[in-house]
N, C-alpha and C. Protein backbone atom coordinates (compact mmCIF):
# COMPACT_ATOMS: atom_id res chain seq x y z
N UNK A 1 47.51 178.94 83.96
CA UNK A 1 47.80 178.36 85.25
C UNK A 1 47.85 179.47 86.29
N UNK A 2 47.27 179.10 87.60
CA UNK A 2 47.05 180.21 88.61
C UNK A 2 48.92 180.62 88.97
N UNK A 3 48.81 181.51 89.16
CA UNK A 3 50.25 181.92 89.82
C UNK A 3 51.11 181.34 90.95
N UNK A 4 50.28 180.55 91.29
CA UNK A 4 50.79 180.30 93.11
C UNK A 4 51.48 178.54 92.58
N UNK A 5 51.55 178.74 90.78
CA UNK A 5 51.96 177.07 90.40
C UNK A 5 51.10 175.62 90.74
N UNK A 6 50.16 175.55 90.88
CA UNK A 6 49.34 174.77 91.20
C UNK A 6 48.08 174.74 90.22
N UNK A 7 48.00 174.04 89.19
CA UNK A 7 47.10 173.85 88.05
C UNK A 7 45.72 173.61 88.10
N UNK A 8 45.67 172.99 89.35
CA UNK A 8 44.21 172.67 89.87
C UNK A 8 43.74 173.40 90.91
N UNK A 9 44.49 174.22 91.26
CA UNK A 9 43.67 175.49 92.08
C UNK A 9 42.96 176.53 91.48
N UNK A 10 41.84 177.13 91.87
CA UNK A 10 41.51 178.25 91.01
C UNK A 10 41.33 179.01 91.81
N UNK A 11 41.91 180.45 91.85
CA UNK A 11 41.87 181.41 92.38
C UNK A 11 40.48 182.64 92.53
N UNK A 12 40.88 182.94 93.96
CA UNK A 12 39.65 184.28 94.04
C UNK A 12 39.75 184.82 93.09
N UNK A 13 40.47 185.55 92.50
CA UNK A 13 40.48 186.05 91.59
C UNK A 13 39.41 185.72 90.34
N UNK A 14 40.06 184.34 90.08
CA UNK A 14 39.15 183.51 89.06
C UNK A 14 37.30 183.64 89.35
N UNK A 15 37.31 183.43 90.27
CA UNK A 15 36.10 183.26 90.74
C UNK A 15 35.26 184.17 90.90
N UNK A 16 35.85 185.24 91.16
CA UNK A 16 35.46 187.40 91.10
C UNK A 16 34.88 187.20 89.78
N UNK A 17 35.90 186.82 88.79
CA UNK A 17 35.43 187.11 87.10
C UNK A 17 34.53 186.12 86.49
N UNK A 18 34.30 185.34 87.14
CA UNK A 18 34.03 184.16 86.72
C UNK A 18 32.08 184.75 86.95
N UNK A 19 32.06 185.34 88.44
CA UNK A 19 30.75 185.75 89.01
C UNK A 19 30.42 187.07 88.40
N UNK A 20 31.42 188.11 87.67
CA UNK A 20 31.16 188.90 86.92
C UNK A 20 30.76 188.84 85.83
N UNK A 21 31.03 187.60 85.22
CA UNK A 21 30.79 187.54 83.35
C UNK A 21 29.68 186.91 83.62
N UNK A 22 28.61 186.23 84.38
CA UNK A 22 27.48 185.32 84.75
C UNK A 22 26.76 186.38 84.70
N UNK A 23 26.83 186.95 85.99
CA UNK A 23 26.12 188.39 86.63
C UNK A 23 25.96 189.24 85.15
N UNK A 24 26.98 189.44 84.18
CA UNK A 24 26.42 190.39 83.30
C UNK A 24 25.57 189.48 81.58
N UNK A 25 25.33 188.40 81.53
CA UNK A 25 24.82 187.59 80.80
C UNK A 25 23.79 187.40 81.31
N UNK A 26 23.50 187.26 82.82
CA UNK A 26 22.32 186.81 82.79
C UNK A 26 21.23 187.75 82.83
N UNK A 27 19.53 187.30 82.75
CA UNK A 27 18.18 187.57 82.42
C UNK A 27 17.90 188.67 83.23
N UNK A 28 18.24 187.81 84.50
CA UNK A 28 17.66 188.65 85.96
C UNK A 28 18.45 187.93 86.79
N UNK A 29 17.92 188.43 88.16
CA UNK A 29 18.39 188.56 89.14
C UNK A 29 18.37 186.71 89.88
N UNK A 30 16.87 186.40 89.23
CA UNK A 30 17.14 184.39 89.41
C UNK A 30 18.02 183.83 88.77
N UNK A 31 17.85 184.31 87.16
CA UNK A 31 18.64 183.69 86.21
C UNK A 31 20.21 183.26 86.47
N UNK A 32 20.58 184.89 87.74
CA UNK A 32 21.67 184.73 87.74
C UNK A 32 22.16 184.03 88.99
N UNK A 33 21.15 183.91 89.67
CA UNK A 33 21.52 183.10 91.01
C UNK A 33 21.78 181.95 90.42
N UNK A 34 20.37 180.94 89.59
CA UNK A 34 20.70 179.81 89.54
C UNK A 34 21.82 179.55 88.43
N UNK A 35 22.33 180.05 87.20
CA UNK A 35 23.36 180.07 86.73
C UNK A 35 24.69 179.90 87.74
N UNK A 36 24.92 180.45 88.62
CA UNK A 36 26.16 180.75 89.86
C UNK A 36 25.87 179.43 90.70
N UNK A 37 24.57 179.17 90.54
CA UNK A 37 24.92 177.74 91.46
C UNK A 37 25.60 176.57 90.65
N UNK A 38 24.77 176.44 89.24
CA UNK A 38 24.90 175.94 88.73
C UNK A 38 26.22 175.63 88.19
N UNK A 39 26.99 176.74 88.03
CA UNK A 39 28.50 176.50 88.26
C UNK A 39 29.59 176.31 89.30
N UNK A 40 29.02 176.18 90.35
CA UNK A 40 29.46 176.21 91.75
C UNK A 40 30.52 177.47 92.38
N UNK A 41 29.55 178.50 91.65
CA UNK A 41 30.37 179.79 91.99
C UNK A 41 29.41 180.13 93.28
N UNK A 42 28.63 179.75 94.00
CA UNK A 42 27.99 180.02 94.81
C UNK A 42 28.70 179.39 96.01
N UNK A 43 29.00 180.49 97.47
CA UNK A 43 29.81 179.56 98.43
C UNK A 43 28.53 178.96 99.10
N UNK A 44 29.32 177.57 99.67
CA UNK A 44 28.69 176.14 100.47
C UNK A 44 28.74 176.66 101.96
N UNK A 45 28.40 175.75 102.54
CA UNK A 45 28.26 176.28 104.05
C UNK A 45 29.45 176.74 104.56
N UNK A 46 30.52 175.91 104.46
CA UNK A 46 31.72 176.60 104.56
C UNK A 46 32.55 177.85 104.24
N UNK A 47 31.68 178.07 103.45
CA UNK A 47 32.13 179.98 102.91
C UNK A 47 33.06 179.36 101.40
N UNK A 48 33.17 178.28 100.73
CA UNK A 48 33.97 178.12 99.79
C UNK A 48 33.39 177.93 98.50
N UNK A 49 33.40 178.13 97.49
CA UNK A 49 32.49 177.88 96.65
C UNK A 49 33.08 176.81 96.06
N UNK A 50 31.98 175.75 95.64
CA UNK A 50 32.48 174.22 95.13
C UNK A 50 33.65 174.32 94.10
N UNK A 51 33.84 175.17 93.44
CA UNK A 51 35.04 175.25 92.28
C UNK A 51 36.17 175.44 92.89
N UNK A 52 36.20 175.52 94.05
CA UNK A 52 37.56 176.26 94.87
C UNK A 52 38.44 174.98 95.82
N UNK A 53 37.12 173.62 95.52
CA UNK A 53 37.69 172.36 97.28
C UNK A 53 38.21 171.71 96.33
C-alpha cells in the first residue's frame, strides 16, 4: 500500500519503477514505447499517466 494510506493510488514513485523495469526488458526503443503505452505508463494530454486518474 502507497504510504500516503490510500490503496488505490499509485505513486510517482511507482510509476519511475514501473517505467524502469519496461525500459530494461524491452527489445528496443518501439518495443518499449509501445509496452509503456500499453500499460498506461505513458502520460495523456494532461501530463498524467492513465495508471495514476
Amino acid at each position: 500500500m502507497p504510504r500516503n494510506g490510500d490503496p488505490s493510488r499509485i505513486s510517482d514513485e511507482q510509476v519511475h519503477r514501473a517505467r524502469v523495469a519496461v525500459a530494461r526488458g524491452a527489445l528496443g526503443a518501439e518495443d518499449c514505447r509501445m509496452l509503456l503505452d500499453m500499460l498506461g505508463l505513458v502520460p495523456g494530454e494532461d501530463g498524467v499517466p492513465p495508471v495514476q486518474r
